[in-house]
C-alpha atoms as a PDB file:
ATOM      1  CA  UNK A   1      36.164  70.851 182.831  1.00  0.00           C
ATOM      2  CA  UNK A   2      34.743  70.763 179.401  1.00  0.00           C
ATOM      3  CA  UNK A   3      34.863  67.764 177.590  1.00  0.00           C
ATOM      4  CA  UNK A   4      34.572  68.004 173.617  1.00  0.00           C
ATOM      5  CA  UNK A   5      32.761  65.240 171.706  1.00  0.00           C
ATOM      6  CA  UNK A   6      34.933  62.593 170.565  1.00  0.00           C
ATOM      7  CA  UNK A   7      32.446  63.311 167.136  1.00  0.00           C
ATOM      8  CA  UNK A   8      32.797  67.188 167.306  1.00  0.00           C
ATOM      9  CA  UNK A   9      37.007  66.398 167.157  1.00  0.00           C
ATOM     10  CA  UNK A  10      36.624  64.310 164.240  1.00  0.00           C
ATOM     11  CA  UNK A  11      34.907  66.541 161.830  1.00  0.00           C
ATOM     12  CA  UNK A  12      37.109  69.316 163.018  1.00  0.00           C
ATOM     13  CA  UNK A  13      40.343  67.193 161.934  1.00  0.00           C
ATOM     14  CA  UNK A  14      38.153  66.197 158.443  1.00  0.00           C
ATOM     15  CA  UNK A  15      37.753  69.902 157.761  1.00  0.00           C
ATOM     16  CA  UNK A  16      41.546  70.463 158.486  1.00  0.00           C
ATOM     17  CA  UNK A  17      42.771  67.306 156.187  1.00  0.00           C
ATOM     18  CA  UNK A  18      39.961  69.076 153.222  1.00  0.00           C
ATOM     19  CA  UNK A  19      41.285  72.347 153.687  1.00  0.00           C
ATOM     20  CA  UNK A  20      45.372  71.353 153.653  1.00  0.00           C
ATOM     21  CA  UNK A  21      45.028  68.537 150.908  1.00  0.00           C
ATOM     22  CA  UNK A  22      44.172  71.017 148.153  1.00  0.00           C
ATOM     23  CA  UNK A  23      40.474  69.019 147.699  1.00  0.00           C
ATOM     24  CA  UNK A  24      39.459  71.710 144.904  1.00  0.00           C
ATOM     25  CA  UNK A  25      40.148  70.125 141.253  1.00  0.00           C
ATOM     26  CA  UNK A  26      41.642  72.135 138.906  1.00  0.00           C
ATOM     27  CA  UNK A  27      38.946  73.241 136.367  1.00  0.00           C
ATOM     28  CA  UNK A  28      39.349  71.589 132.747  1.00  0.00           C
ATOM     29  CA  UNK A  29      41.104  73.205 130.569  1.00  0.00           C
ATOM     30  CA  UNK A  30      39.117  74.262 127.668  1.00  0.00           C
ATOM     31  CA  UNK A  31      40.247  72.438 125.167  1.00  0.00           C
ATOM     32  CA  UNK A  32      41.329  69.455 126.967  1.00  0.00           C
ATOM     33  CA  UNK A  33      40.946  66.252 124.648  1.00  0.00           C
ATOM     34  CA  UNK A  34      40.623  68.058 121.448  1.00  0.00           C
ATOM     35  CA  UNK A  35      42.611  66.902 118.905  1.00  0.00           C
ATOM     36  CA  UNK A  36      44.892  70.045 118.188  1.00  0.00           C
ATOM     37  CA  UNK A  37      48.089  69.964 117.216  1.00  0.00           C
ATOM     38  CA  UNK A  38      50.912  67.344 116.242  1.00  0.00           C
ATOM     39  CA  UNK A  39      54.597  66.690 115.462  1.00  0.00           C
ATOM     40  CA  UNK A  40      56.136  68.943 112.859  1.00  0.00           C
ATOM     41  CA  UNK A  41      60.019  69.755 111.534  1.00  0.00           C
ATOM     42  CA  UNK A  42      60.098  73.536 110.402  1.00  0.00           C
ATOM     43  CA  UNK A  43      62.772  76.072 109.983  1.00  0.00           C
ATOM     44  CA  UNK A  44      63.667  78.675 113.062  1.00  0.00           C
ATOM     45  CA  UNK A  45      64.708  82.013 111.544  1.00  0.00           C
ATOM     46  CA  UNK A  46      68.488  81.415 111.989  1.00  0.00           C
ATOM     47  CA  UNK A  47      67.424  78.638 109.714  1.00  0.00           C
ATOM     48  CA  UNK A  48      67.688  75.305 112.270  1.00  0.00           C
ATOM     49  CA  UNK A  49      65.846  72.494 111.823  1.00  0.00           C
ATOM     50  CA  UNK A  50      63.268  72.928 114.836  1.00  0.00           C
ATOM     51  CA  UNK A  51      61.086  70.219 115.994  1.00  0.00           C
ATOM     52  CA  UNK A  52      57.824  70.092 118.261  1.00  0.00           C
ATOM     53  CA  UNK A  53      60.517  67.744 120.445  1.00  0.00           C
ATOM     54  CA  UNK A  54      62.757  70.071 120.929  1.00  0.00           C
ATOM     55  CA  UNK A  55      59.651  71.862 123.396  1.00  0.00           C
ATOM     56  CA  UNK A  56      59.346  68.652 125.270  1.00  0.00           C
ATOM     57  CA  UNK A  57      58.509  70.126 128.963  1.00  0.00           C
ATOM     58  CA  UNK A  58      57.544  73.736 127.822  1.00  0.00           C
ATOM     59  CA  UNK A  59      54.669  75.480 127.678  1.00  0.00           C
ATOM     60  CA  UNK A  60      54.147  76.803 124.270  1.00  0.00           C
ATOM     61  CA  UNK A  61      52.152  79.624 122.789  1.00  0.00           C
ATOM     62  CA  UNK A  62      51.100  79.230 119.005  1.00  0.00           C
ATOM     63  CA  UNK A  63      49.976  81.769 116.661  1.00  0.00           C
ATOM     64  CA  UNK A  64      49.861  81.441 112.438  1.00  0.00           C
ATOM     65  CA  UNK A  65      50.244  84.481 110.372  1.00  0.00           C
ATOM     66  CA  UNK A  66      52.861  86.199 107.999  1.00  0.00           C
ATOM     67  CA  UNK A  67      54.541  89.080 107.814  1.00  0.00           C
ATOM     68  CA  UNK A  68      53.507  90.654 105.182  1.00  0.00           C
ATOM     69  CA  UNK A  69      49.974  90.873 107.473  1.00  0.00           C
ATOM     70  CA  UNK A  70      49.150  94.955 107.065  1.00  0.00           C
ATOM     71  CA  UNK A  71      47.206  95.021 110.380  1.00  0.00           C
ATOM     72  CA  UNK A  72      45.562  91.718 111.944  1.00  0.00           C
ATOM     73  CA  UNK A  73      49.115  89.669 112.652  1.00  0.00           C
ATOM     74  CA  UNK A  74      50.930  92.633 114.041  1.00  0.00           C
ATOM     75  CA  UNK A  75      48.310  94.102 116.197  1.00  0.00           C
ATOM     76  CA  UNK A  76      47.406  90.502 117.260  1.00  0.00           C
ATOM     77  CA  UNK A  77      51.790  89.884 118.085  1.00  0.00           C
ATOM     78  CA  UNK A  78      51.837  92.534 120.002  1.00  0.00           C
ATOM     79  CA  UNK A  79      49.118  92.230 122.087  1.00  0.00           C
ATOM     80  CA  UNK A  80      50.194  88.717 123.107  1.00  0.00           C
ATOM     81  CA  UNK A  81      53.680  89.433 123.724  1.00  0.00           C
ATOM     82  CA  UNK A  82      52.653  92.699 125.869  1.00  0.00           C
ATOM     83  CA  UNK A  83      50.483  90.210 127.636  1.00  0.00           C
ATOM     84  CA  UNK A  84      53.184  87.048 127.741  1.00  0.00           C
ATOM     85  CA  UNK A  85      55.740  89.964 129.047  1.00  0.00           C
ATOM     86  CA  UNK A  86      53.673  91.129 131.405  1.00  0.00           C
ATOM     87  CA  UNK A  87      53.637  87.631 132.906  1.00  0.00           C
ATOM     88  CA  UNK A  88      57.099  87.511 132.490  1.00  0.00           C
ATOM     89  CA  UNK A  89      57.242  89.987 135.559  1.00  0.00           C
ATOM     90  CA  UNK A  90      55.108  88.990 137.250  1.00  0.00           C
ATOM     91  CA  UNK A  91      56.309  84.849 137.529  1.00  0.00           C
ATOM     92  CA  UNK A  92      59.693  84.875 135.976  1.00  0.00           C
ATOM     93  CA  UNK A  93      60.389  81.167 136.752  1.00  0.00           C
ATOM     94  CA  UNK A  94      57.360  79.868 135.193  1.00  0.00           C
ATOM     95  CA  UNK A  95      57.464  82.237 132.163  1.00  0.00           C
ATOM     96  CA  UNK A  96      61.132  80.794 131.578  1.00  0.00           C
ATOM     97  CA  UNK A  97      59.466  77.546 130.981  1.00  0.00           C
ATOM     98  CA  UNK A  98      56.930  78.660 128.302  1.00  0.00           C
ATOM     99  CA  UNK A  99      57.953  79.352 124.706  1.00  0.00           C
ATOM    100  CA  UNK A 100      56.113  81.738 122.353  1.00  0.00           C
ATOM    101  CA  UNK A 101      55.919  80.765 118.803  1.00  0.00           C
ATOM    102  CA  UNK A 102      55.263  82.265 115.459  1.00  0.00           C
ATOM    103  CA  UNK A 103      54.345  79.839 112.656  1.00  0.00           C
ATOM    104  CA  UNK A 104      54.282  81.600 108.886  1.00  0.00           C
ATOM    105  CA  UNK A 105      51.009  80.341 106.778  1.00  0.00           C
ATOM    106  CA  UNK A 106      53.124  82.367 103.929  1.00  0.00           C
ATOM    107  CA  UNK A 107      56.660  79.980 103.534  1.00  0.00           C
ATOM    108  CA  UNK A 108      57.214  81.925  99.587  1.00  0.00           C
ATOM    109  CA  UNK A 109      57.319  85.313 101.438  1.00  0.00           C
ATOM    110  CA  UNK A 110      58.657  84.666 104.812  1.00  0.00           C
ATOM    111  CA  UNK A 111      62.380  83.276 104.967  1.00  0.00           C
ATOM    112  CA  UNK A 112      63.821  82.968 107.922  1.00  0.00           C
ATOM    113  CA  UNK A 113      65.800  85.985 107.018  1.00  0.00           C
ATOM    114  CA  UNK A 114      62.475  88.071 107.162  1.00  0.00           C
ATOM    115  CA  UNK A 115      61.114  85.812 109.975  1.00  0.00           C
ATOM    116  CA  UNK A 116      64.248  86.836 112.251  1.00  0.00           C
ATOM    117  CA  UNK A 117      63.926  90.730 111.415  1.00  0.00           C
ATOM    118  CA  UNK A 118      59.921  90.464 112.254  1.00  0.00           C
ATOM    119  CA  UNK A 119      59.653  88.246 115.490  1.00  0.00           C
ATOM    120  CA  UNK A 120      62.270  90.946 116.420  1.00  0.00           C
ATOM    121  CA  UNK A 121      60.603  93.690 116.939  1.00  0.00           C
ATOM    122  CA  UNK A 122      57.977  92.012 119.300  1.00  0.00           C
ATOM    123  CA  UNK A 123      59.827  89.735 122.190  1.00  0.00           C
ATOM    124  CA  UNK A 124      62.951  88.566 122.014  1.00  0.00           C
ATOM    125  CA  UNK A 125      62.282  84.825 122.631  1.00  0.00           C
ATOM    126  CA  UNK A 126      59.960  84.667 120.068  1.00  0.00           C
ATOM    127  CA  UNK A 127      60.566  81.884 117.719  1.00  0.00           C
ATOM    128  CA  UNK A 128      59.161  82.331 114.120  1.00  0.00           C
ATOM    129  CA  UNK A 129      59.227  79.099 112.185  1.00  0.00           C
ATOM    130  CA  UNK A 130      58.949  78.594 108.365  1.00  0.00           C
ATOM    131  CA  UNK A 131      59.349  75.624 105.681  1.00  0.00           C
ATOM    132  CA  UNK A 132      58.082  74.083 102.179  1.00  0.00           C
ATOM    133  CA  UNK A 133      54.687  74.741 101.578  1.00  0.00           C
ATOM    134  CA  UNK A 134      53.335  71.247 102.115  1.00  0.00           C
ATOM    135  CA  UNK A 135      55.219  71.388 105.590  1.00  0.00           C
ATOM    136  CA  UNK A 136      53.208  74.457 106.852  1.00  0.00           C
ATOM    137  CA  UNK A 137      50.284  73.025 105.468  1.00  0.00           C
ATOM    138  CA  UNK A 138      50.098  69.949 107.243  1.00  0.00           C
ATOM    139  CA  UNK A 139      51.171  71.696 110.564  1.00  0.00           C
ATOM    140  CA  UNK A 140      48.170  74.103 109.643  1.00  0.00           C
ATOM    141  CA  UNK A 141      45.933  71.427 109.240  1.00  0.00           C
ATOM    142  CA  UNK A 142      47.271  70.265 112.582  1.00  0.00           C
ATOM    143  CA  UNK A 143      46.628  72.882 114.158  1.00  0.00           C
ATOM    144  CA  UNK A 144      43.119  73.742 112.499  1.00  0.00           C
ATOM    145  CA  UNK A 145      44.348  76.991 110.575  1.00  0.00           C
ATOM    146  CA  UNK A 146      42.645  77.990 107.626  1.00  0.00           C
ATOM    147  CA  UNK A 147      44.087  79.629 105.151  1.00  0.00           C
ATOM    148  CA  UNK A 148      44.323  80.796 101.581  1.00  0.00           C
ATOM    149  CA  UNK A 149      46.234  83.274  99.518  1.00  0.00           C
ATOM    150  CA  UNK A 150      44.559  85.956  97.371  1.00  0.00           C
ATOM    151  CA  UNK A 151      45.259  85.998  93.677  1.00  0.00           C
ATOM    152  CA  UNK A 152      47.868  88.879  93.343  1.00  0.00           C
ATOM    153  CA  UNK A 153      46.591  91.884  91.320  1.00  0.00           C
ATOM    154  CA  UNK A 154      48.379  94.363  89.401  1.00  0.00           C
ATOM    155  CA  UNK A 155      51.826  94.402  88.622  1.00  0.00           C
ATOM    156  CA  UNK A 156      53.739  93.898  91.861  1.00  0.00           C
ATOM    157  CA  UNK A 157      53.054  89.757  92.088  1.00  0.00           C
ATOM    158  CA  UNK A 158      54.192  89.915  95.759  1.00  0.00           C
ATOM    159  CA  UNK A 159      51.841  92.644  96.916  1.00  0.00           C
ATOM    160  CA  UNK A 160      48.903  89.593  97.423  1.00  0.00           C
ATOM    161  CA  UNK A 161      47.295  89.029 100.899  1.00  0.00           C
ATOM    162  CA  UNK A 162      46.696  85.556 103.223  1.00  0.00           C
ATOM    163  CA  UNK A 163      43.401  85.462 104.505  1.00  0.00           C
ATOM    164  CA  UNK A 164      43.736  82.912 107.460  1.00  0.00           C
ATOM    165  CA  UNK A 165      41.906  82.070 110.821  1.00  0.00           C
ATOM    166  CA  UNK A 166      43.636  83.753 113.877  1.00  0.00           C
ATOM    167  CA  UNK A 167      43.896  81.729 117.017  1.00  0.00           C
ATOM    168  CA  UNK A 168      47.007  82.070 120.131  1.00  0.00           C
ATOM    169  CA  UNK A 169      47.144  78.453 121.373  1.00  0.00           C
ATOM    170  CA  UNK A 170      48.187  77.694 124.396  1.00  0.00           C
ATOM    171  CA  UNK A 171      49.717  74.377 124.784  1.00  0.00           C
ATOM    172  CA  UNK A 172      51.035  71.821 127.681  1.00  0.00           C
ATOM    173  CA  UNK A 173      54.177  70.705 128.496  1.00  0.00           C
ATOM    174  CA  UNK A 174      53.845  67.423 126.413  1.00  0.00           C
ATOM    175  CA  UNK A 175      52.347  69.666 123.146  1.00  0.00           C
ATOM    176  CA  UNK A 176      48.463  69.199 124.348  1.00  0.00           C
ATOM    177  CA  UNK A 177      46.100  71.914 123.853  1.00  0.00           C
ATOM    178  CA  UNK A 178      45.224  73.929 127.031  1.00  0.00           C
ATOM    179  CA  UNK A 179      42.935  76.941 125.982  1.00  0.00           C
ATOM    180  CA  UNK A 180      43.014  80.000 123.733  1.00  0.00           C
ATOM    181  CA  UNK A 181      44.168  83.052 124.509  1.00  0.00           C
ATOM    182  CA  UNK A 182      42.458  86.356 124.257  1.00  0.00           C
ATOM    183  CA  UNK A 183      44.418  87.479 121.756  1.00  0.00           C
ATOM    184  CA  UNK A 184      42.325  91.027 121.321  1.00  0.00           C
ATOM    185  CA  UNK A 185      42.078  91.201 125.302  1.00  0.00           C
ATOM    186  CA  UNK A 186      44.635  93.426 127.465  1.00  0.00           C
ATOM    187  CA  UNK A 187      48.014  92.265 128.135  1.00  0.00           C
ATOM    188  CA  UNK A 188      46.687  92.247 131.955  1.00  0.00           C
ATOM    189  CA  UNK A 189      43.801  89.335 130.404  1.00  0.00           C
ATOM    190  CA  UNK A 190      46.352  87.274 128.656  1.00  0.00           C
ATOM    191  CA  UNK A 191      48.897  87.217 131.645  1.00  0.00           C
ATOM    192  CA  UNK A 192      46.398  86.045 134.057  1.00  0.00           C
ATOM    193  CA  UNK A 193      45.132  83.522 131.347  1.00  0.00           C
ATOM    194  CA  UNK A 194      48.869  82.096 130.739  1.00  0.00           C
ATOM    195  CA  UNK A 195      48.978  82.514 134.514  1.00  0.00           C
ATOM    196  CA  UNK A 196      45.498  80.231 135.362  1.00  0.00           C
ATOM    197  CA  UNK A 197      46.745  77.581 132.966  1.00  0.00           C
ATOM    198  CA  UNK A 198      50.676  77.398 133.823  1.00  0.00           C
ATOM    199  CA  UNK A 199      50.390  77.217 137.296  1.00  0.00           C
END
């Protein structure tokens, strides 16, 4: 009869324990510890007061723009939505627990009346958000957006352009910065990025 080594038993019951306790640490995120980000009180297109509270214990994603954008914004919009829809099929439960979010860098142009008829027409739980200039500014600066409005030229004063620096956050549960997504990747890129940092 064979007799197994008491030694040979107790590495085999190690590797077991390794294997079952999950051992392998979750990478770090990529922006983990940067300073992105901070408490804000804006206007929702139905035009509600909306605070960074009222997320407490969602996921968010955060993109800046306006709607007035002729290409980058839209193209950008839809690209994440296709993507954050995408996950939506594939992990339902988890997707219900992130918010998308759409935050105006253009408050003269974009009420929420034109906020509500835009964030329309790319996923319908996406939240645009608006308020007094000095309010998106200092949630800009939060959120290390640059941005600056072109003089208007000719005669139609509202024809002017935003140039501004295009990033999709995506942030924690408690409104920390996770990573960025690949906002100019496929939908199939940014599902399996919400998907690597949501899980």
């Amino acid at each position: 009869m064979n007799k197994t080594p008491l030694a040979l038993i107790a590495l085999a019951l190690s590797l077991a324990f390794t294997a079952c306790s999950g051992a392998a640490t979750k990478p770090e995120a990529p922006l983990e510890g940067a300073r992105i980000g901070g408490a804000f009180a804006l206007t929702d297109q139905n035009g509600k007061t909306v605070k960074d509270t009222d997320f407490a214990g969602q996921h968010r994603i955060v993109y800046f723009g306006y709607s007035y954008c002729p290409d980058v914004c839209p193209v950008d919009l839809q690209k994440i939505a296709a993507g954050f829809a995408l996950f939506e099929k594939q992990q339902p439960e988890r997707a219900a627990r992130i918010q998308p979010i759409f935050i105006t860098i253009d408050p003269t142009r974009d009420t929420p009346a034109v906020l509500k008829q835009y964030v329309g027409a790319f996923h319908p739980r996406l939240i645009g958000l608006t308020g007094t200039p000095a309010q998106i500014k200092a949630v800009a600066d939060a959120y290390l957006v640059m941005y600056k409005a072109q003089k208007p030229v000719g005669a139609d004063a509202k024809g002017y352009l935003v140039d501004h620096s295009r990033q999709a956050y995506l942030m924690g549960s408690k409104g920390e910065p996770i990573a960025l997504l690949p906002y100019d990747g496929t939908p199939e890129q940014i599902a399996a990025e919400i998907d690597k940092w949501t899980a």
